[in-house]
N, C-alpha and C. Protein backbone atom coordinates (compact mmCIF):
# COMPACT_ATOMS: atom_id res chain seq x y z
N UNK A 1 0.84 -1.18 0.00
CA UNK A 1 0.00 0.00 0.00
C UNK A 1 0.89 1.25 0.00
N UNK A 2 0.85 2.20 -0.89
CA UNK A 2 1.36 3.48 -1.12
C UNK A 2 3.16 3.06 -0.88
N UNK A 3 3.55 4.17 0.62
CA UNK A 3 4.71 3.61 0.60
C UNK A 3 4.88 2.70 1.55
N UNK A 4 4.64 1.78 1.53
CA UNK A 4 4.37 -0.13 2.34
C UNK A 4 5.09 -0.77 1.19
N UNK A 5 6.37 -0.69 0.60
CA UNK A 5 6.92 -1.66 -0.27
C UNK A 5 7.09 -2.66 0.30
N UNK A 6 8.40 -3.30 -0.60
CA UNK A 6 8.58 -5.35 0.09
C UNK A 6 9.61 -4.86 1.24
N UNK A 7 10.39 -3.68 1.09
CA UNK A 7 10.97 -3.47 2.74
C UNK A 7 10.12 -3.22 3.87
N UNK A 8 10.77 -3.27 5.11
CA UNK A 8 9.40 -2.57 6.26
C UNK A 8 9.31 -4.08 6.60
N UNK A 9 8.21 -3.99 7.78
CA UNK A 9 7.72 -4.64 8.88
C UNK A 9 6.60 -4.95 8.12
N UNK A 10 6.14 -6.86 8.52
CA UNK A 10 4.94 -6.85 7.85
C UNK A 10 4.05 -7.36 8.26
N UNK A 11 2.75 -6.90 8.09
CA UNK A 11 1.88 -6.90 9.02
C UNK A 11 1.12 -7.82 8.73
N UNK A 12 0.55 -8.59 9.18
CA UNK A 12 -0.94 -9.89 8.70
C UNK A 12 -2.02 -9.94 10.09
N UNK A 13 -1.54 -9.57 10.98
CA UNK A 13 -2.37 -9.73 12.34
C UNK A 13 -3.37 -8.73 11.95
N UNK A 14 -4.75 -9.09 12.00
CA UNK A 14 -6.30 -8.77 11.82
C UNK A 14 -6.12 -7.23 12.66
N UNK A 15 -5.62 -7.76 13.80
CA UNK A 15 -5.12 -6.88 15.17
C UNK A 15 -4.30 -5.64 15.02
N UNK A 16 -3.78 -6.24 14.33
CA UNK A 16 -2.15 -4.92 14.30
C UNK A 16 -3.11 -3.84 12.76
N UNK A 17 -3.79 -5.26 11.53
CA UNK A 17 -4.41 -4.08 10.93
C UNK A 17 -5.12 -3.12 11.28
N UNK A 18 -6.55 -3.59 12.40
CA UNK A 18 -6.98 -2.92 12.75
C UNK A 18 -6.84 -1.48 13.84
N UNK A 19 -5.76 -1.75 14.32
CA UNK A 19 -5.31 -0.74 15.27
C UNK A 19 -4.52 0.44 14.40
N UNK A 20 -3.87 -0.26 13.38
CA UNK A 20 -3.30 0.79 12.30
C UNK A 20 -4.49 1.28 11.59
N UNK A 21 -5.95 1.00 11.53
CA UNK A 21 -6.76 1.84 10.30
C UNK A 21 -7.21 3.12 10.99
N UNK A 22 -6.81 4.02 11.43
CA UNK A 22 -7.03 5.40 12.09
C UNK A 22 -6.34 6.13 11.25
N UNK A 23 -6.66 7.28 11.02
CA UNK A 23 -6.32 8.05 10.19
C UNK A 23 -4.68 8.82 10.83
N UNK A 24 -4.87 9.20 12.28
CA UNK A 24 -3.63 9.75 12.83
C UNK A 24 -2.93 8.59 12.81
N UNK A 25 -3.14 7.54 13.24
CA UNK A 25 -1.68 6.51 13.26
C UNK A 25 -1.21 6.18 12.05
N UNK A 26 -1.85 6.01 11.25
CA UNK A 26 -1.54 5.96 9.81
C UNK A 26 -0.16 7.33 10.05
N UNK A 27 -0.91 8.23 10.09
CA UNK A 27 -0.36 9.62 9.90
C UNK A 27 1.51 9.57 10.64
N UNK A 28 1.06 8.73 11.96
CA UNK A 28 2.33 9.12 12.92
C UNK A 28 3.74 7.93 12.21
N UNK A 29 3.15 7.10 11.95
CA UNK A 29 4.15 5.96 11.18
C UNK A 29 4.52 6.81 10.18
N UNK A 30 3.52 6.83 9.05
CA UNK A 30 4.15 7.64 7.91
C UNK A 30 5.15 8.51 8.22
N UNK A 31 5.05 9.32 8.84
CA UNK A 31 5.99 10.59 9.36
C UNK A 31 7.36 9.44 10.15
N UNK A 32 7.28 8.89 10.70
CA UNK A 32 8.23 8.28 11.72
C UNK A 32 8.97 7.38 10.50
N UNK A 33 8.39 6.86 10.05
CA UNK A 33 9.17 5.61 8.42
C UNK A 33 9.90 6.92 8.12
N UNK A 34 9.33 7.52 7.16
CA UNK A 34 9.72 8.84 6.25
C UNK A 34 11.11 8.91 6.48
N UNK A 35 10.86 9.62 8.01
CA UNK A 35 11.97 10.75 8.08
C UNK A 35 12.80 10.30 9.20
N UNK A 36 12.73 8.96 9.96
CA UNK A 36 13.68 8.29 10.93
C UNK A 36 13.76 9.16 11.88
N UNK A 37 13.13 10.37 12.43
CA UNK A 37 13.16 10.63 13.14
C UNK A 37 12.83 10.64 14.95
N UNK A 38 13.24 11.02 15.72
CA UNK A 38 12.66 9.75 17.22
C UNK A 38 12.09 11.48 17.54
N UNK A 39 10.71 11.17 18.51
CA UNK A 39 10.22 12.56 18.61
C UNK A 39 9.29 11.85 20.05
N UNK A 40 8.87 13.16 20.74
CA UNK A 40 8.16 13.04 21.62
C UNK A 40 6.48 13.38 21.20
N UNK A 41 5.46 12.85 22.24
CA UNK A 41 4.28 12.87 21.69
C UNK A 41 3.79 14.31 21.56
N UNK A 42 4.12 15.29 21.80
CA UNK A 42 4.21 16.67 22.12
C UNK A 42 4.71 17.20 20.72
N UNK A 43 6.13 16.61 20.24
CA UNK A 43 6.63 16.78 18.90
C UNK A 43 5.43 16.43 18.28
N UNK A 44 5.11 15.51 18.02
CA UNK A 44 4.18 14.40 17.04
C UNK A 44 3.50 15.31 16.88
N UNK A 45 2.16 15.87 18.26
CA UNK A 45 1.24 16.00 17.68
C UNK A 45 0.91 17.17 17.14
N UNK A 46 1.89 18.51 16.98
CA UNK A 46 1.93 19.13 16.42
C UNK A 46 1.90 18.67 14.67
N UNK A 47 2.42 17.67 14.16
CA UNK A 47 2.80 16.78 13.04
C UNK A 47 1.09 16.78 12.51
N UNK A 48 0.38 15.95 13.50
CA UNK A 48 -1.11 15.32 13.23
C UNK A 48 -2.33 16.04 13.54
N UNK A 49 -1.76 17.60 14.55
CA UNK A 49 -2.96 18.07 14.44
C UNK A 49 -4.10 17.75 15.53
N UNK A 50 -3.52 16.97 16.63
CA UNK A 50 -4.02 16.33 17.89
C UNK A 50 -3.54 16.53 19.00
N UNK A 51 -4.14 16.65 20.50
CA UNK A 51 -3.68 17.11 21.54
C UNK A 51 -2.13 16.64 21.98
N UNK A 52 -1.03 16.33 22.76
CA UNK A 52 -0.16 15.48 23.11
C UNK A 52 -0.93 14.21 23.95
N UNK A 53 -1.86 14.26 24.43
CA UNK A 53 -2.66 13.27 25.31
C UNK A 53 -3.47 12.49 24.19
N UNK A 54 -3.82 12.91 23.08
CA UNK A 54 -4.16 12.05 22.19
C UNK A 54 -3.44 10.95 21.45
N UNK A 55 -2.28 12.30 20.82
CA UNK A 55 -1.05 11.82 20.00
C UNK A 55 -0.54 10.33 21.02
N UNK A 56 -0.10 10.82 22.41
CA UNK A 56 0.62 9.92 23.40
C UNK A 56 -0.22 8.22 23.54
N UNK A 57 -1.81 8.48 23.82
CA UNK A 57 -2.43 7.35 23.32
C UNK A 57 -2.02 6.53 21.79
N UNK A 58 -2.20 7.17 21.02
CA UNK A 58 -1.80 6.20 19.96
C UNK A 58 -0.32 6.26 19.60
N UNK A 59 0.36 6.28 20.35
CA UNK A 59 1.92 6.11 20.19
C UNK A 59 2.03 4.60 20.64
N UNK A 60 1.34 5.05 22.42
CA UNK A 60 1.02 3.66 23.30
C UNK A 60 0.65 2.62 22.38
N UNK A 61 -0.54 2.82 21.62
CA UNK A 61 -0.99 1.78 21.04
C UNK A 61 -0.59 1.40 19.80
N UNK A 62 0.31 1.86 19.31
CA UNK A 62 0.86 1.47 17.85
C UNK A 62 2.20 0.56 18.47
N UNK A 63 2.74 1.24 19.49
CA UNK A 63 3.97 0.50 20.23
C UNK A 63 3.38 -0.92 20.53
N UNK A 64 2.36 -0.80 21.20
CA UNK A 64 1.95 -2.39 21.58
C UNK A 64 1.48 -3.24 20.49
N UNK A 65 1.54 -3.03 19.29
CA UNK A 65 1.48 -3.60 17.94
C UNK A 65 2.64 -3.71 17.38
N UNK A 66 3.59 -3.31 17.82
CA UNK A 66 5.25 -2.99 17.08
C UNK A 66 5.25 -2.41 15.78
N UNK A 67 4.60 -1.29 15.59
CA UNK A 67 4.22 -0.58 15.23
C UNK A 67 5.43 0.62 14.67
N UNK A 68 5.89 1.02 16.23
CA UNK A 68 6.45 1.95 16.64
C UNK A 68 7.39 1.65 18.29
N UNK A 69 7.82 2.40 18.57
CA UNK A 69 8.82 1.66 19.85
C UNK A 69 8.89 3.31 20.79
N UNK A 70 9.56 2.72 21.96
CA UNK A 70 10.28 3.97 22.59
C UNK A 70 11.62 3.66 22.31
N UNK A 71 12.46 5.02 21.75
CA UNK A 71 13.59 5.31 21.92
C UNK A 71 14.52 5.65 22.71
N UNK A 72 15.95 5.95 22.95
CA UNK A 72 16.70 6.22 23.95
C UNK A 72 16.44 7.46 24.16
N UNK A 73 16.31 7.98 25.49
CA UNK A 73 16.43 8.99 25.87
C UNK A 73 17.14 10.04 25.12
N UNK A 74 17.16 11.62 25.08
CA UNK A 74 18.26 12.32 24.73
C UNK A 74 18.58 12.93 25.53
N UNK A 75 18.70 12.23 27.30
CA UNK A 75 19.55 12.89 28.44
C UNK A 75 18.76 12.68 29.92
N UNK A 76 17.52 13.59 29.65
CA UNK A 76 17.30 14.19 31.40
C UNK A 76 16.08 12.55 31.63
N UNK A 77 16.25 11.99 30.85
CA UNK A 77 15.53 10.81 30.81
C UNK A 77 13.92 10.73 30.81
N UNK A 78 13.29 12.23 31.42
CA UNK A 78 12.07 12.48 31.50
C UNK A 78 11.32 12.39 30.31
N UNK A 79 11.39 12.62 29.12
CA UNK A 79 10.60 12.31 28.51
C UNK A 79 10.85 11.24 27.70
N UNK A 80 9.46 11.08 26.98
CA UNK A 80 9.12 9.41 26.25
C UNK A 80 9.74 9.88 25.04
N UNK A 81 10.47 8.92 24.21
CA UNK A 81 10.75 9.55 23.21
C UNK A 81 10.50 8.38 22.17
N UNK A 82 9.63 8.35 20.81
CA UNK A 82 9.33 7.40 19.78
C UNK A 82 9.76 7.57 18.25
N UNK A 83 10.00 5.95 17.79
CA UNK A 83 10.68 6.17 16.40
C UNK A 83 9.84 4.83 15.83
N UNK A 84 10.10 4.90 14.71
CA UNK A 84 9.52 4.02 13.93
C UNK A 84 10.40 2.23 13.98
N UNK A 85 9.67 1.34 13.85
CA UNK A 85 10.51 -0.04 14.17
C UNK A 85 11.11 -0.04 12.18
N UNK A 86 10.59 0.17 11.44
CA UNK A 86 11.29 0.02 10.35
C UNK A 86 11.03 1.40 9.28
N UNK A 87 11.54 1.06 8.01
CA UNK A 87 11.82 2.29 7.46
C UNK A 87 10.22 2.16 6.08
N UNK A 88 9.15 1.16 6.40
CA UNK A 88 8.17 1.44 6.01
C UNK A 88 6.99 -0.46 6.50
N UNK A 89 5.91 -0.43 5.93
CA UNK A 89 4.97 -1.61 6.74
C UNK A 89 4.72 -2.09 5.40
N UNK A 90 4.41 -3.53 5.49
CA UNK A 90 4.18 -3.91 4.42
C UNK A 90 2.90 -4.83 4.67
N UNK A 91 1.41 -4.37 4.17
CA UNK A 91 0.50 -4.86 4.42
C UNK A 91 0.16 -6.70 3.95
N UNK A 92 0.29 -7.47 4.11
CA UNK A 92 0.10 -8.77 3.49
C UNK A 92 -0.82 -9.63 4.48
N UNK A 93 -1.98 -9.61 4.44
CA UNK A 93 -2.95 -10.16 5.42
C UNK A 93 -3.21 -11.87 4.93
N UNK A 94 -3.55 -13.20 5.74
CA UNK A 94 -3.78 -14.38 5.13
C UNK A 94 -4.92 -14.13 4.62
N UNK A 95 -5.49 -14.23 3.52
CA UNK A 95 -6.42 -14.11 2.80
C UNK A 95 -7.70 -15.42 2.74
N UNK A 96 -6.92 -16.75 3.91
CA UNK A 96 -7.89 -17.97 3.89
C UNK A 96 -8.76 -17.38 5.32
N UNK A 97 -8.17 -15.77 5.89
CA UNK A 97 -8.46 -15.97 7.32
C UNK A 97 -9.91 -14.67 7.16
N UNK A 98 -10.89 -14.79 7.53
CA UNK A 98 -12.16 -14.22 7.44
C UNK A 98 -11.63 -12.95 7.96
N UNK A 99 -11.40 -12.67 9.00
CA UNK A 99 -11.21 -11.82 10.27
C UNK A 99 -9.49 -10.73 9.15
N UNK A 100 -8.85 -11.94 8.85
CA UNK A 100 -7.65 -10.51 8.03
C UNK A 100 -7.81 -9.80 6.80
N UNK A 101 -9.13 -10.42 6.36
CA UNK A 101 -9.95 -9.94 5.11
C UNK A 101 -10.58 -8.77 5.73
N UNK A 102 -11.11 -8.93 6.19
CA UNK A 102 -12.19 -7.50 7.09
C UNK A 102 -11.32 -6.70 7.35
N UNK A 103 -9.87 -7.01 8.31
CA UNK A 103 -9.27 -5.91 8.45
C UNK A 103 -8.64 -5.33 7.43
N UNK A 104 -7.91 -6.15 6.26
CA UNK A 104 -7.16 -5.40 5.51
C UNK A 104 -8.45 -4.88 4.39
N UNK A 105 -9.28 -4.93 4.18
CA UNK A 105 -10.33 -4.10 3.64
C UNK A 105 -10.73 -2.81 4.20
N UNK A 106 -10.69 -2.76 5.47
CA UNK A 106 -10.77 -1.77 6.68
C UNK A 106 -9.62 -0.40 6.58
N UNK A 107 -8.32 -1.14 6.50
CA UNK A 107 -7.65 -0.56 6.25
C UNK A 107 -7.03 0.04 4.88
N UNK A 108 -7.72 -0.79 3.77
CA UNK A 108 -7.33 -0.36 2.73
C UNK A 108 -8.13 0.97 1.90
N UNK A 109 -9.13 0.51 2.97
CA UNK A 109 -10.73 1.36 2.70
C UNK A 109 -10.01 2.80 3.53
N UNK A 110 -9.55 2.88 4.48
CA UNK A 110 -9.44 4.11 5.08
C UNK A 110 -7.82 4.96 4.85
N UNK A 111 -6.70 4.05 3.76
CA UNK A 111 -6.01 4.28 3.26
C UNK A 111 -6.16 5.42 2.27
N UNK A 112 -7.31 4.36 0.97
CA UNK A 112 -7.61 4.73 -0.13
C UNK A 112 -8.24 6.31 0.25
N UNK A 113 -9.40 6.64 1.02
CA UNK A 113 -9.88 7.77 1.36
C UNK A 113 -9.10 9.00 2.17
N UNK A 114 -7.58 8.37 2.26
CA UNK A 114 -6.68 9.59 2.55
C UNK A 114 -6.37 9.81 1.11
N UNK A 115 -6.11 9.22 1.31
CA UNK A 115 -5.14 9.62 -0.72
C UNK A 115 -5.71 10.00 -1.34
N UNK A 116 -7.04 9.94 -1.11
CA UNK A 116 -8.35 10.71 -2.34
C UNK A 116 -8.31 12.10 -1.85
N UNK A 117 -8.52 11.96 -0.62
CA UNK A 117 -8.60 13.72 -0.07
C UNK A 117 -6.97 14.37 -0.42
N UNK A 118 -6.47 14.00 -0.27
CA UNK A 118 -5.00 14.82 -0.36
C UNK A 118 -4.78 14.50 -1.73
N UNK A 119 -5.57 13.70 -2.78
CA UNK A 119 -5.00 14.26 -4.68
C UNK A 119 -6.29 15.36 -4.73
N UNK A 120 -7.32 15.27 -4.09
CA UNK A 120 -8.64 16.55 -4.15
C UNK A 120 -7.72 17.33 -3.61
N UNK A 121 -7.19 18.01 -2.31
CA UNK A 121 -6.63 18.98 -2.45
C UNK A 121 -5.74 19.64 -3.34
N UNK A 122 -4.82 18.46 -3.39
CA UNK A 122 -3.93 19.74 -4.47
C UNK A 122 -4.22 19.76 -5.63
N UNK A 123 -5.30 19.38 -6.29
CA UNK A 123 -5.91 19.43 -7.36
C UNK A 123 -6.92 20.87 -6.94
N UNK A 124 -7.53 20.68 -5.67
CA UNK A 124 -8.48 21.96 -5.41
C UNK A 124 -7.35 23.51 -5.40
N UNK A 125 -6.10 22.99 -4.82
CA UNK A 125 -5.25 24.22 -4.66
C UNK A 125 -4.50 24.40 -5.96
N UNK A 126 -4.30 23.80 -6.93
CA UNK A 126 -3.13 23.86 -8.13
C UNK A 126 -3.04 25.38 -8.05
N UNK A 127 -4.10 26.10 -8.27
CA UNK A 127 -3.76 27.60 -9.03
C UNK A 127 -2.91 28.07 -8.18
N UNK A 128 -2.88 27.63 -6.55
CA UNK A 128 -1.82 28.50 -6.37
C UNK A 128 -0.39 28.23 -6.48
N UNK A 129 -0.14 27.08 -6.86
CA UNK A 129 1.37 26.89 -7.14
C UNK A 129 1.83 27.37 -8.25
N UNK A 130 3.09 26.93 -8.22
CA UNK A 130 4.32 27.86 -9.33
C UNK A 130 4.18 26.87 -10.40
N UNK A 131 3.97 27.28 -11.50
CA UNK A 131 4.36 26.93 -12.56
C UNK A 131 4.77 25.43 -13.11
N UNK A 132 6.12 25.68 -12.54
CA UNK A 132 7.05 24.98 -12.37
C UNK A 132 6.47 23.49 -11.83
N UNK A 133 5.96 23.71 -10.91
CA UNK A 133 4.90 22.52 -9.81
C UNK A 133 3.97 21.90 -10.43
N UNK A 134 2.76 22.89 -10.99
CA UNK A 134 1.34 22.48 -11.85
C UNK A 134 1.90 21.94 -12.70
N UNK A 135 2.87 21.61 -13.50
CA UNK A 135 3.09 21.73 -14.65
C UNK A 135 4.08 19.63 -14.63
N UNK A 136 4.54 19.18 -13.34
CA UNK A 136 4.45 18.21 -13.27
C UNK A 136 3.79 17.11 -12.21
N UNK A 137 2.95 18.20 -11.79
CA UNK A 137 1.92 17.12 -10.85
C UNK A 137 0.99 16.79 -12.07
N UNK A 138 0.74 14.99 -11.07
CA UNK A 138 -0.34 14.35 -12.35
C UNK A 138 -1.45 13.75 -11.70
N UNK A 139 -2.14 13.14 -12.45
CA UNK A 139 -3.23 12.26 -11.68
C UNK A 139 -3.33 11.02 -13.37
N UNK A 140 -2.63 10.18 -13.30
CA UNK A 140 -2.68 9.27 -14.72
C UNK A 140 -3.18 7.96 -14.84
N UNK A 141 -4.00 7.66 -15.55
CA UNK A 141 -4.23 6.11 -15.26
C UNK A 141 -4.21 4.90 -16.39
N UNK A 142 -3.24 4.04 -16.23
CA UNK A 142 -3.27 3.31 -17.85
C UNK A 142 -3.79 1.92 -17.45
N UNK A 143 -4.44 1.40 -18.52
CA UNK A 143 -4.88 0.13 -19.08
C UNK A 143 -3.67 -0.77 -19.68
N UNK A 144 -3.15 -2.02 -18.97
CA UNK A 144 -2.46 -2.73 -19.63
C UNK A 144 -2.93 -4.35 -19.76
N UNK A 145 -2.27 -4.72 -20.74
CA UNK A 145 -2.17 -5.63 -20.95
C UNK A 145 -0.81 -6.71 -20.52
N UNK A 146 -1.06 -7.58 -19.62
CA UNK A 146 0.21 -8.22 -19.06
C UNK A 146 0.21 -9.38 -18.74
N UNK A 147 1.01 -9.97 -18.24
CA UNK A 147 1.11 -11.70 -17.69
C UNK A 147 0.99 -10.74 -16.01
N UNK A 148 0.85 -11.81 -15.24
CA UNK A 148 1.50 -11.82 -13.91
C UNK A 148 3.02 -11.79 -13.60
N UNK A 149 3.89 -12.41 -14.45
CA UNK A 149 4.91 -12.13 -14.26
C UNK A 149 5.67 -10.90 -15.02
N UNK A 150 4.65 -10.42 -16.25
CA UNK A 150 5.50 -8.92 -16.49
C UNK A 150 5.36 -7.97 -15.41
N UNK A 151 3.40 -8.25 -15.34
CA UNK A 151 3.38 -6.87 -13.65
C UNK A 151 4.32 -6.74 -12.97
N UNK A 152 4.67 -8.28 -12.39
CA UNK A 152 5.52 -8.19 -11.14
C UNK A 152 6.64 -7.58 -11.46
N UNK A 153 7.28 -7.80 -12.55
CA UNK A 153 8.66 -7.19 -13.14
C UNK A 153 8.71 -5.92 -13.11
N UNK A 154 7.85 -5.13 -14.20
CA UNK A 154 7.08 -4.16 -14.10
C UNK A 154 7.15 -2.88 -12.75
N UNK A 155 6.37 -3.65 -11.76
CA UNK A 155 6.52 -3.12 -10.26
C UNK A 155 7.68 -2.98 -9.78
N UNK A 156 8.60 -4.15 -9.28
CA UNK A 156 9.69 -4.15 -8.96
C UNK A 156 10.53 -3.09 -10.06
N UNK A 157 10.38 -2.60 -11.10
CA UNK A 157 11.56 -1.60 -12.03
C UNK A 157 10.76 -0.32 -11.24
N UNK A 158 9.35 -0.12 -10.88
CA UNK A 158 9.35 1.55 -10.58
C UNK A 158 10.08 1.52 -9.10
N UNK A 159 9.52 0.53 -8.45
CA UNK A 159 9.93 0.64 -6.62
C UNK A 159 11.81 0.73 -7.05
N UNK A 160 12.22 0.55 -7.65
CA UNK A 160 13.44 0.58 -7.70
C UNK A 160 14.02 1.77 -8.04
N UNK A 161 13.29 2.35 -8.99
CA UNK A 161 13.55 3.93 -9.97
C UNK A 161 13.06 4.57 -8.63
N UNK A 162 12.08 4.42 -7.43
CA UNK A 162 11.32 5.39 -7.11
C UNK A 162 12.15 5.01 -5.46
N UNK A 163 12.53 4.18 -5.18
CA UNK A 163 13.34 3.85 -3.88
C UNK A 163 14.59 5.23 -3.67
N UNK A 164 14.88 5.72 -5.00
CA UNK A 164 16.42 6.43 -4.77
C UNK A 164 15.61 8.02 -4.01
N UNK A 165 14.63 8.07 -4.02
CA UNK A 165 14.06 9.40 -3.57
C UNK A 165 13.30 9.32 -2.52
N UNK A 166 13.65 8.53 -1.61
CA UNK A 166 12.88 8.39 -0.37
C UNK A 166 12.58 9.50 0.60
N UNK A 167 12.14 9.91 0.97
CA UNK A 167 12.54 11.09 2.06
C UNK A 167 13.13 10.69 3.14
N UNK A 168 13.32 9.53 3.94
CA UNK A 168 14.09 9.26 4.85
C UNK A 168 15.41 9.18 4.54
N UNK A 169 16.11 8.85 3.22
CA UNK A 169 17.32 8.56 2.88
C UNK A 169 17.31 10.40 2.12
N UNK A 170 16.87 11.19 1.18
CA UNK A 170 17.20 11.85 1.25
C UNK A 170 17.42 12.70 1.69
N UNK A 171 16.83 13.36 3.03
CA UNK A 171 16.67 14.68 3.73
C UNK A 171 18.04 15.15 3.94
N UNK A 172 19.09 14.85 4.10
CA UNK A 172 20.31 15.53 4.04
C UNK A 172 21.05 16.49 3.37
N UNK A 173 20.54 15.79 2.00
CA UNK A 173 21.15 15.71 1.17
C UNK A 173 20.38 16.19 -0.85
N UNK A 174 19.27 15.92 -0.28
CA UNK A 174 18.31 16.36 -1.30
C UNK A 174 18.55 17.92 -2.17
N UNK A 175 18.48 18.02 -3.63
CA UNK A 175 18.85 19.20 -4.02
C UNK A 175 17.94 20.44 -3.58
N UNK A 176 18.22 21.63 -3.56
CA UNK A 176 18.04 22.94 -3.32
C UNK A 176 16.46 23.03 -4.05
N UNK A 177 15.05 23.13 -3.33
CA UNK A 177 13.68 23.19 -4.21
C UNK A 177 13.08 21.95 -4.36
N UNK A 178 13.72 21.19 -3.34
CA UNK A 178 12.80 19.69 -3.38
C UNK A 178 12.20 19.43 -2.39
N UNK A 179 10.50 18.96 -2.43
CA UNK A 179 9.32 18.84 -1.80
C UNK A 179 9.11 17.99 -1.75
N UNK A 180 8.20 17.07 -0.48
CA UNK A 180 7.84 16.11 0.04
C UNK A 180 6.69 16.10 -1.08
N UNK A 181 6.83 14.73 -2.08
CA UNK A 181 5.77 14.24 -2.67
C UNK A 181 5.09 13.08 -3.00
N UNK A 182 3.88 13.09 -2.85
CA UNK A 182 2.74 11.85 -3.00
C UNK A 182 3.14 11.22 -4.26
N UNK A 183 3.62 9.91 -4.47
CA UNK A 183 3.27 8.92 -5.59
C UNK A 183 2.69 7.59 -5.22
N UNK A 184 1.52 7.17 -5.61
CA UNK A 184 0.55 6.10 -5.48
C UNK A 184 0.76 5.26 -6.28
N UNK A 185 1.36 3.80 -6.53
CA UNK A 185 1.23 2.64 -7.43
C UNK A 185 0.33 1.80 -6.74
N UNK A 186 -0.98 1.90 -7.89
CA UNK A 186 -2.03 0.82 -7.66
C UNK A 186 -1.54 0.11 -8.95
N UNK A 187 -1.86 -1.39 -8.97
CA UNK A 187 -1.72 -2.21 -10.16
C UNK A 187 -2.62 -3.56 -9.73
N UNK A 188 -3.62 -4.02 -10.52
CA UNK A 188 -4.35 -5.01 -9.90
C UNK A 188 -4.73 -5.32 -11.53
N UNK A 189 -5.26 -6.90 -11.23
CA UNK A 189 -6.23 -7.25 -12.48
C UNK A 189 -7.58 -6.31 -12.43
N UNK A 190 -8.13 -6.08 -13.70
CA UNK A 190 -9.62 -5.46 -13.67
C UNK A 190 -10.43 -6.16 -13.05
N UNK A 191 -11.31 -5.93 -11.96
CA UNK A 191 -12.59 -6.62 -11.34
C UNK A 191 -13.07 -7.36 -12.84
N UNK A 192 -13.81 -8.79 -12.98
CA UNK A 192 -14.41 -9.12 -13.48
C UNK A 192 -13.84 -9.60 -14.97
N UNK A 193 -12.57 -9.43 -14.85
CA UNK A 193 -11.91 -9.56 -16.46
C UNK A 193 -10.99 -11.21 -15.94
N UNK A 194 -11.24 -12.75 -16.97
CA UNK A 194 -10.34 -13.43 -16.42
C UNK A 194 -9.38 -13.36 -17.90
N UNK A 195 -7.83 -13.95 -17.87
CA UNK A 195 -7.31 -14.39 -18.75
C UNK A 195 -8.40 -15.59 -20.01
């Protein structure tokens, strides 16, 4: 799912999906994968937009999913400090199991409806960006024709082209005018189409 490649932690517990389908925890991983950064719930929830007593609850509870962890202190030992357990999640639920069907539908369902609202925004905001910006944001969708094993090939060549621009590996180092940006690879057979 989005950025959930074949690296990352992977998830199949009904449990761990369901505790991840919230829109802020979604939110606090993403940010914590991203950018490797270890932050307090106070940091965070400035990030998500939620009290620190909120944020701090679902830290708790993403930690008790391994999710997320506490980190080492940075000294006076008093505060909690959290980082991400890997550098992204990789959704793969058993599909014979009733209960990991519901959740990863749950979660894919409340995935999909972030990503819709945030391509509606900057589609609602384009006019005000530069030029430069409107001019390679997209929204594209193609029809192919494939085996199962070209897809897979296929996939594996973008995650590879698209791995060198991570934001956790680049933030150092990234050139002068470069922005945190959304790319979505969906690829599935068509509902209702067999070979």
């Amino acid at each position: 799912m989005g950025g959930m490649a074949e690296r990352g932690v992977r998830v199949s517990d009904p449990r761990v999906m369901r505790a991840l389908s919230h829109p802020a925890r979604i939110e606090i991983v993403e940010y914590l994968s991203d950018t490797g950064k270890v932050v307090t719930a106070t940091e965070c929830a400035e990030i998500v937009g939620l009290s620190p007593s909120a944020t701090s609850y679902h830290l708790r509870e993403l930690a008790k999913y391994g999710l997320v962890e506490q980190a080492p202190s940075r000294g006076d030992g008093r505060e909690r400090l959290w980082q991400a357990v890997a550098s992204g999640l990789r959704i793969d639920p058993d599909f014979q199991e009733p209960a990991a069907n519901a959740a990863a539908r749950a979660l894919v369902d409340m995935y999909l409806t972030r990503e819709l609202e945030r391509t509606r925004e900057w589609f609602g905001q384009m006019d005000t960006e530069t030029e430069e910006w409107r001019s390679v944001g997209t929204l594209r969708g193609n029809r192919l024709l494939v085996t199962p094993d070209e897809l897979k090939d296929l996939v594996e060549r973008i995650v590879e082209l698209v791995d060198q621009y991570q934001i956790r590996d680049r933030q150092g180092s990234a050139p002068e005018g470069a922005r945190a940006v959304v790319l979505n690879l969906t690829a599935y057979p068509e509902p209702n189409t067999k070979a």
